[in-house]
C-alpha atoms as a PDB file:
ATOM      1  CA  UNK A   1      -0.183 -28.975  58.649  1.00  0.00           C
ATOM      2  CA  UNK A   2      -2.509 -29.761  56.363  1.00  0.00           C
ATOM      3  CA  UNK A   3      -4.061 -25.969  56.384  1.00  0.00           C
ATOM      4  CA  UNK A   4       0.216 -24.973  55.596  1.00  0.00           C
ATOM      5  CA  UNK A   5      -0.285 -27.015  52.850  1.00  0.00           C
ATOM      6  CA  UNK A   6      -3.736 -26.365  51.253  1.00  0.00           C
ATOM      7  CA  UNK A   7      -1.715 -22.329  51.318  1.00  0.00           C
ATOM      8  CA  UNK A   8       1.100 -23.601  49.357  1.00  0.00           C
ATOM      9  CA  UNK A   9      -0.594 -25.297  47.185  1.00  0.00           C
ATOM     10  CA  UNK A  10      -2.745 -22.093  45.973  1.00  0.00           C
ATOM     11  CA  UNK A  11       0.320 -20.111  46.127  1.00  0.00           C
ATOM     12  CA  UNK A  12       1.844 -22.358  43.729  1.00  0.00           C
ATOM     13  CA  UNK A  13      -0.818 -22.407  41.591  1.00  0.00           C
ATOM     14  CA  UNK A  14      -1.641 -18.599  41.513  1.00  0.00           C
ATOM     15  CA  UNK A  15       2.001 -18.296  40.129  1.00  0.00           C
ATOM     16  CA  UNK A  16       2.432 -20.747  37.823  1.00  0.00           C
ATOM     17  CA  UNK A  17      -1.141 -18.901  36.853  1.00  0.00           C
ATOM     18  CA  UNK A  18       0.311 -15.876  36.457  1.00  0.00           C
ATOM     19  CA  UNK A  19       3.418 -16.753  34.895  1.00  0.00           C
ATOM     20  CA  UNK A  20       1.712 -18.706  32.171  1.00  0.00           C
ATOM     21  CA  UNK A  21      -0.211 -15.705  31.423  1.00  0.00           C
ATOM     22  CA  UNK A  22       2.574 -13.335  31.214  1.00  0.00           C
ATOM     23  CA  UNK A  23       4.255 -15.785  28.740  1.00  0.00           C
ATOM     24  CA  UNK A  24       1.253 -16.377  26.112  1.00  0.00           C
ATOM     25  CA  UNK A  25       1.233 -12.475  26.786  1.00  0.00           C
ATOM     26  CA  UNK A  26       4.841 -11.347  25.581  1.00  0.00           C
ATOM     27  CA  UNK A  27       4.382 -14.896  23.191  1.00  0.00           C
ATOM     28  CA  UNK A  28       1.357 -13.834  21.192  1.00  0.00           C
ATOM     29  CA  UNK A  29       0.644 -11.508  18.202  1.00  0.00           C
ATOM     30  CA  UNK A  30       4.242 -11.857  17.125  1.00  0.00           C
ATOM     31  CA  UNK A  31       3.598 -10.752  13.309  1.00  0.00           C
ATOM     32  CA  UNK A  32       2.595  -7.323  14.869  1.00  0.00           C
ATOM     33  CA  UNK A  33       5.117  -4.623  15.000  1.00  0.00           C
ATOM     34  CA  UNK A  34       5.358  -4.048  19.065  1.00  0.00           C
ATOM     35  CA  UNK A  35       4.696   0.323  19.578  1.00  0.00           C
ATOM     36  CA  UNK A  36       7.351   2.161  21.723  1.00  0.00           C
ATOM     37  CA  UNK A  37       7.147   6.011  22.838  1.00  0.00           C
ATOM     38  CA  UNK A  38       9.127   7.665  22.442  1.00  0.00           C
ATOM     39  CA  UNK A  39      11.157   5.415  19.697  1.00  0.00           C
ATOM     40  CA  UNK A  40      14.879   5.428  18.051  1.00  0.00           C
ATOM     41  CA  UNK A  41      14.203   4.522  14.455  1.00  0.00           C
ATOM     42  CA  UNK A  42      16.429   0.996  14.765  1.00  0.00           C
ATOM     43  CA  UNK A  43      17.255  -0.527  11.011  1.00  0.00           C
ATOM     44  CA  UNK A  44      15.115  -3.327  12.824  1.00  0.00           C
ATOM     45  CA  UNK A  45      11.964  -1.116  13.705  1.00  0.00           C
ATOM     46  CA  UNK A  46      12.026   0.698  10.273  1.00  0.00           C
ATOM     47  CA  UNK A  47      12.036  -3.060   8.737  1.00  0.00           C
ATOM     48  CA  UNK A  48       9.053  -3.897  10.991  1.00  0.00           C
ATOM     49  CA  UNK A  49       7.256  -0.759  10.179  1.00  0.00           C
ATOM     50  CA  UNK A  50       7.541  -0.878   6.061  1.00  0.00           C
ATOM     51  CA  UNK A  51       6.666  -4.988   6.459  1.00  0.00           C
ATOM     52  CA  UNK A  52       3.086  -3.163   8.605  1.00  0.00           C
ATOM     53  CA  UNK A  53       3.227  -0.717   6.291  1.00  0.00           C
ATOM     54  CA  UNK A  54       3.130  -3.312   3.153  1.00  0.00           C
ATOM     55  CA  UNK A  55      -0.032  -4.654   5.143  1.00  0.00           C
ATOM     56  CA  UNK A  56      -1.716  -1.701   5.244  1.00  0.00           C
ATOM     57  CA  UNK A  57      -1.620  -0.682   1.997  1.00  0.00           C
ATOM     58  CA  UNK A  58      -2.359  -3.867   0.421  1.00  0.00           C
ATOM     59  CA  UNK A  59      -5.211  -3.918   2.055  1.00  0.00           C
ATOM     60  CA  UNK A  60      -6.552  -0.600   0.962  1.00  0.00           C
ATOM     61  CA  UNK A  61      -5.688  -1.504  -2.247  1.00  0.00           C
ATOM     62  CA  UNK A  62      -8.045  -4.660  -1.989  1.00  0.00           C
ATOM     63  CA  UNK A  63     -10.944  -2.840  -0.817  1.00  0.00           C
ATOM     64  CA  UNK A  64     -10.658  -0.110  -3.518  1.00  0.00           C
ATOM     65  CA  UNK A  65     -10.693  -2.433  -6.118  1.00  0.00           C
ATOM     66  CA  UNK A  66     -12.729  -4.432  -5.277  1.00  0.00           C
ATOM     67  CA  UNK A  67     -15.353  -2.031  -4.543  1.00  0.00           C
ATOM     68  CA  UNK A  68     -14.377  -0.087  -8.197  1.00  0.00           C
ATOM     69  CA  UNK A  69     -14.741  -3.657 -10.139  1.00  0.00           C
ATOM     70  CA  UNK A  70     -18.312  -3.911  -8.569  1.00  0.00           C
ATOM     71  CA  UNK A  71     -19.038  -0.183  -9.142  1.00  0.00           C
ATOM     72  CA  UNK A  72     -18.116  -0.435 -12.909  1.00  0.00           C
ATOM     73  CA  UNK A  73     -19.783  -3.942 -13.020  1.00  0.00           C
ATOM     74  CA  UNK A  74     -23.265  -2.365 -12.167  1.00  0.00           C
ATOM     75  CA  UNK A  75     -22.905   1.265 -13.993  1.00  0.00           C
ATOM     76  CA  UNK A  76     -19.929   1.660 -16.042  1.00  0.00           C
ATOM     77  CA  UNK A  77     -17.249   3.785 -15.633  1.00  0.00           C
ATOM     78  CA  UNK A  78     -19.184   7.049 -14.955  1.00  0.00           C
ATOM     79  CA  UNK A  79     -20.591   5.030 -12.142  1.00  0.00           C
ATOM     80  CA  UNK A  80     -17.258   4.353 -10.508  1.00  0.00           C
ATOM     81  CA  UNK A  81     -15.825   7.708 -11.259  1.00  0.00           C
ATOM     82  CA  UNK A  82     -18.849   9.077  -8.632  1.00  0.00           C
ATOM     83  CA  UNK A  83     -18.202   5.552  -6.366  1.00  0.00           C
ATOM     84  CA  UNK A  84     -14.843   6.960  -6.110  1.00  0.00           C
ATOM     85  CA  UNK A  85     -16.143  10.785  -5.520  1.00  0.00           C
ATOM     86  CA  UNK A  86     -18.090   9.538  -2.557  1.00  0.00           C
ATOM     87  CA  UNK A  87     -16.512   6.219  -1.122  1.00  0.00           C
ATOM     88  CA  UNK A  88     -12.819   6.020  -1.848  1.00  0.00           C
ATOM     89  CA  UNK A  89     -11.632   8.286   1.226  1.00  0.00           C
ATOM     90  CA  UNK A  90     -14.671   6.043   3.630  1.00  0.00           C
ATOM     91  CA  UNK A  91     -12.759   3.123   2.422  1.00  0.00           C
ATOM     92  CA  UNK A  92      -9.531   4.311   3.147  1.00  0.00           C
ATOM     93  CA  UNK A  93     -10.918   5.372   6.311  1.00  0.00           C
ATOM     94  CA  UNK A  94     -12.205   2.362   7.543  1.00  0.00           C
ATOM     95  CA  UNK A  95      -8.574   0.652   7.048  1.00  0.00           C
ATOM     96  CA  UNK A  96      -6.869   3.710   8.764  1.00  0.00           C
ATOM     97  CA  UNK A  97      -9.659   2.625  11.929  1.00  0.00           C
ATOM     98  CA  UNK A  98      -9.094  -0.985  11.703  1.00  0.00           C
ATOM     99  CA  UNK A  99      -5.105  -0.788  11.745  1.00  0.00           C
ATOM    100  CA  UNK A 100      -5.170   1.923  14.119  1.00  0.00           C
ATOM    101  CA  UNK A 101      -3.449   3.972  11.795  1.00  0.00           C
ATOM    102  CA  UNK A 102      -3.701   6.771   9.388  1.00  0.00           C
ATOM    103  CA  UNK A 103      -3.902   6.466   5.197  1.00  0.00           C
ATOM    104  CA  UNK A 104      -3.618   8.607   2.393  1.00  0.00           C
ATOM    105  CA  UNK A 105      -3.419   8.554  -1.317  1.00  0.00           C
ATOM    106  CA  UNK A 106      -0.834  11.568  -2.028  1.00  0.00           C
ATOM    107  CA  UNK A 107      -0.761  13.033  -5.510  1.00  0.00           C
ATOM    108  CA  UNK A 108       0.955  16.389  -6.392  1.00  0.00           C
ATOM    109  CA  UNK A 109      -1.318  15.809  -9.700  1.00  0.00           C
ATOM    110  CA  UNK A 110      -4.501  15.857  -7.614  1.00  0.00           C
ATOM    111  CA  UNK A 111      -7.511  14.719  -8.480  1.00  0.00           C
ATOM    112  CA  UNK A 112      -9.288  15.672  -4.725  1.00  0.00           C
ATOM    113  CA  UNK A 113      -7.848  18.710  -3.534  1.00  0.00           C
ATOM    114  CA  UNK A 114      -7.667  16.610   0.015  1.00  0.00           C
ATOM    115  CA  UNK A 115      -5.038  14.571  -1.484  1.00  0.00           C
ATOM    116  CA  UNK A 116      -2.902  17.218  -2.530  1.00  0.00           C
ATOM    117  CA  UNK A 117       0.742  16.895  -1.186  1.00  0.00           C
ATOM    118  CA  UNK A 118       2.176  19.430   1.284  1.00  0.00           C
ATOM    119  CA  UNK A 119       6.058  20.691   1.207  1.00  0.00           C
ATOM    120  CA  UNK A 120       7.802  17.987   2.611  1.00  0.00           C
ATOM    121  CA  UNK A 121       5.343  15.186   1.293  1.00  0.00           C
ATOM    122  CA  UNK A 122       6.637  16.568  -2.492  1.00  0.00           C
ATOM    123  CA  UNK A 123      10.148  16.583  -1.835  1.00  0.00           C
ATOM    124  CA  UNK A 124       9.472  12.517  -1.363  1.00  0.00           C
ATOM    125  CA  UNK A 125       7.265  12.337  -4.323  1.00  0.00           C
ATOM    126  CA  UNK A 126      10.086  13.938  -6.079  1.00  0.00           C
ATOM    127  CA  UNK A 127      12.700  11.856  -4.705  1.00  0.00           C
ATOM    128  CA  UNK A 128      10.761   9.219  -6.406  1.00  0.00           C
ATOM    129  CA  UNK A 129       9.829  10.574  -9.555  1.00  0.00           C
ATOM    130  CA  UNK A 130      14.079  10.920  -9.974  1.00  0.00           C
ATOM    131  CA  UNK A 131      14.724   7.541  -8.893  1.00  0.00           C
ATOM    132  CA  UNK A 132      11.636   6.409 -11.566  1.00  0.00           C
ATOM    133  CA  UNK A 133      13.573   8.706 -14.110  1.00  0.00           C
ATOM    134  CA  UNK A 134      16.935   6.897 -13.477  1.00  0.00           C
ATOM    135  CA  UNK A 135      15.239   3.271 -13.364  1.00  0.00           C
ATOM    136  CA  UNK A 136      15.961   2.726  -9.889  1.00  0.00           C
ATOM    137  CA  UNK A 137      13.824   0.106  -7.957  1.00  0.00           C
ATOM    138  CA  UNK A 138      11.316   2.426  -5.993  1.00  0.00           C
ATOM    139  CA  UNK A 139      11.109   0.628  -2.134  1.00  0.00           C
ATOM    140  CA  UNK A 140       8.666   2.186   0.879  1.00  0.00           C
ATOM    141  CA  UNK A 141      10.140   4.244   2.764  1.00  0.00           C
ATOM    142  CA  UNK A 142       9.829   5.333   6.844  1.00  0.00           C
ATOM    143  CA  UNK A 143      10.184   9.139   7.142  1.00  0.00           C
ATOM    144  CA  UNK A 144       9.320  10.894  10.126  1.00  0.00           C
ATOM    145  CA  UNK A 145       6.589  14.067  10.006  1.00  0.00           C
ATOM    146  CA  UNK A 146       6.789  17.226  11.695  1.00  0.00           C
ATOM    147  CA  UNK A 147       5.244  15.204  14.675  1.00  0.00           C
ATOM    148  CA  UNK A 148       7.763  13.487  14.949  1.00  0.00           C
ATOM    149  CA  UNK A 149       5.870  10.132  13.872  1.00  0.00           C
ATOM    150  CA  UNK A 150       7.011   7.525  11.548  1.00  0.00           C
ATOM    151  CA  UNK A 151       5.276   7.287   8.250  1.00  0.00           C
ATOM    152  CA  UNK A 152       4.921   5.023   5.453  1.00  0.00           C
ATOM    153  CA  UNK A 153       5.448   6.114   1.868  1.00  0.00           C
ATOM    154  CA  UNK A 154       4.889   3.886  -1.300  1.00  0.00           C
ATOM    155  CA  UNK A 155       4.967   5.346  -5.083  1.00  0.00           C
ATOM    156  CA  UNK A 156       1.657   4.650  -7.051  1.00  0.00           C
ATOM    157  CA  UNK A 157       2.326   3.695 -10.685  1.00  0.00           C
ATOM    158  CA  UNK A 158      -0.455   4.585 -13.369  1.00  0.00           C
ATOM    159  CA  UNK A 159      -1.322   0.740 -14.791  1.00  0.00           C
ATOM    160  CA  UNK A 160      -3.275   0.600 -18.529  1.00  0.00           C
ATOM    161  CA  UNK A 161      -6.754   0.373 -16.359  1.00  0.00           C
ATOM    162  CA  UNK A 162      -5.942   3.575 -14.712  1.00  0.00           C
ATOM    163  CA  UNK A 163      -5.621   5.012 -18.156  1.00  0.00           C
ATOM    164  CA  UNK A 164      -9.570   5.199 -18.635  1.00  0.00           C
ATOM    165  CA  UNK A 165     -10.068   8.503 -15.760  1.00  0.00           C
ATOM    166  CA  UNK A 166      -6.322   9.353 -15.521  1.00  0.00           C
ATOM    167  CA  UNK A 167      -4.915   9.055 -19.193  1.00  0.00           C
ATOM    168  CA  UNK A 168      -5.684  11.894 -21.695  1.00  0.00           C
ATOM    169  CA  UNK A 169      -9.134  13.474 -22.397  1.00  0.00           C
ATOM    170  CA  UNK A 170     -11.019  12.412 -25.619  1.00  0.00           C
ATOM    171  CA  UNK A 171      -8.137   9.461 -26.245  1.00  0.00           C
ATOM    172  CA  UNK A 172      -7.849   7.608 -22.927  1.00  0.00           C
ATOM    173  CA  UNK A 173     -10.643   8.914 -21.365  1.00  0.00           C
ATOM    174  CA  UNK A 174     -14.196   8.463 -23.022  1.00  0.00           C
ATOM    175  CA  UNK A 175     -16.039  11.674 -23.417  1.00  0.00           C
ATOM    176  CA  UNK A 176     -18.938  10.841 -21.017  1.00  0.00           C
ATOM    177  CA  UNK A 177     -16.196   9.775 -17.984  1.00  0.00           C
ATOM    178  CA  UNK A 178     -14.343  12.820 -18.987  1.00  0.00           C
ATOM    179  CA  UNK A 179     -18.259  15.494 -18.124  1.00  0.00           C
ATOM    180  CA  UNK A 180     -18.263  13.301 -15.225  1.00  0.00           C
ATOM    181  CA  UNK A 181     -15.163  14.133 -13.632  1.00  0.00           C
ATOM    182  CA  UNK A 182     -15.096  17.342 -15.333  1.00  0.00           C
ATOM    183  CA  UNK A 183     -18.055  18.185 -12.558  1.00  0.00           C
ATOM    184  CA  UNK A 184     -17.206  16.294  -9.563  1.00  0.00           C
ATOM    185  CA  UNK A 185     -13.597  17.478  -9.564  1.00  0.00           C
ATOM    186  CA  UNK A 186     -13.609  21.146 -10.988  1.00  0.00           C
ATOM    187  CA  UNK A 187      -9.535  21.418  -9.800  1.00  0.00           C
ATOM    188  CA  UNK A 188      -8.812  18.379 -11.322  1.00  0.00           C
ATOM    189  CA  UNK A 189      -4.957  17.576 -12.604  1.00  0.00           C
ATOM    190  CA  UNK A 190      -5.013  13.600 -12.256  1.00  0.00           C
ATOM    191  CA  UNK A 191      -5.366  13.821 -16.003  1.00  0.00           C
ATOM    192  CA  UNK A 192      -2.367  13.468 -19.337  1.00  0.00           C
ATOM    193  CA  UNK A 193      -0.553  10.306 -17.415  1.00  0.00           C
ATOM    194  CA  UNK A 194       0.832   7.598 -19.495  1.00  0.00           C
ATOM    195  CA  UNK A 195       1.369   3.983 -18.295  1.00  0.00           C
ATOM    196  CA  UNK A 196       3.579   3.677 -15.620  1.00  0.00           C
ATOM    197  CA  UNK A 197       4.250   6.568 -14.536  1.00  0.00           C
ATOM    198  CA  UNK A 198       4.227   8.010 -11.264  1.00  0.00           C
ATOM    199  CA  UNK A 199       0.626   9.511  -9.999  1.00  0.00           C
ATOM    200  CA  UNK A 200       1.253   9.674  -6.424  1.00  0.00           C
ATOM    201  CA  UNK A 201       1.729   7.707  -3.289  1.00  0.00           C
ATOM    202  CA  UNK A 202       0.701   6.187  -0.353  1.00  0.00           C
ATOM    203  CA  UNK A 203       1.263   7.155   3.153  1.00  0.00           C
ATOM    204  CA  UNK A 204       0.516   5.477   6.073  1.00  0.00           C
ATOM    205  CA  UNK A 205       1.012   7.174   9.413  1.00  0.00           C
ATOM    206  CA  UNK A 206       2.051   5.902  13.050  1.00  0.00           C
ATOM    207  CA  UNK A 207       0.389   7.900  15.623  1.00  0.00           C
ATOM    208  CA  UNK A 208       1.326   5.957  18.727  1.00  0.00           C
ATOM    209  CA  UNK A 209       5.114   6.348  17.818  1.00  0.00           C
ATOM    210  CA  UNK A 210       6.922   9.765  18.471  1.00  0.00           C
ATOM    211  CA  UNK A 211      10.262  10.076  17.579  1.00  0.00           C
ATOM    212  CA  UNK A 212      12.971  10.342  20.990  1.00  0.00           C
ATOM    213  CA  UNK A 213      15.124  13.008  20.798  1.00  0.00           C
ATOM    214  CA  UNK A 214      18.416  11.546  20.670  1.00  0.00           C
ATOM    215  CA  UNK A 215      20.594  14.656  20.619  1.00  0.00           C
END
């Protein structure tokens, strides 16, 4: 009886073990968009994914400036022109490997030719540019690639700092920040921008989502 017992009693406890796991499992991490494969893109998931999204980018945009204020800090603005030659895209990188995700600054006015928007990314830049033109509120948007994955895009305005290594040459730009870039970027066109306007955008890519087929 009392080995019947003892049984029970580990039984018990093995599932009220094992269902107290599976709750803080399916309870925790709630703020995290939850990945499905294949995926229908729901007005709910497309929500979750911009609010992700939002996260993403901001902080990319955090390290980047940061890192820039320190750059110019310790050499000037030449300095941070060749901080961004040679760090920017690590940066980006290393939120693209924390967030399990994949980040890009888009620009059809390139500055690095590995930024340069393909096709379809520049019929969304243009969407934007005639929404900007019309003084339409310009919200991220979830458009899925040729993969069939959901990504992220977010306009990126020119703001008066911008001005000093994207404005115009020899008014904006100082003459010695103008060489600079003049020999790290040889293809440059991130140049002639006036405040506010559109430079580029963000994208963020989902690779563990792949659009279902629903046809």
């Amino acid at each position: 009886m009392k080995l019947y017992l003892t049984l029970g009693l580990l039984v018990g406890a093995l599932l009220f073990s094992s269902c107290s796991n599976q709750e803080k499992k399916q309870g925790q991490r709630t703020d995290e968009v939850v990945m499905l494969s294949p995926f229908i893109l729901t007005d709910s998931l497309r929500n979750a994914l911009i609010l992700q999204g939002n996260k993403v980018v901001n902080q990319a945009q955090v390290s980047l400036q940061r890192a820039l204020k320190k750059a110019i800090k310790s050499g000037g603005m030449e300095h941070a022109i060749q901080f961004c030659n040679s760090r920017a895209i690590v940066l980006t990188d290393s939120v693209s490997n924390a967030q399990k995700v994949q980040v890009r600054r888009l620009a059809k006015k390139y500055r690095n030719p590995l930024n340069e928007t393909d096709s379809a990314e520049s019929k969304i830049f243009k969407d934007y540019i005639l929404a900007w033109l019309k003084g339409k509120t310009l919200a991220p948007k979830i458009i899925p690639n040729e993969k069939g994955q959901p990504v992220y895009y977010k306009p990126i305005g020119i703001q008066p700092i911008c001005l000093n290594c994207h404005g115009k040459p020899g008014k904006d730009i100082p003459g010695g920040v103008a060489d600079v870039i003049a020999g790290l970027y040889p293809e440059d066109k991130a140049v002639d921008f006036k405040k506010y306007e559109l430079r580029g955008m963000w994208a963020v890519t989902f690779p563990d989502y792949v659009l279902a087929d629903t046809e």
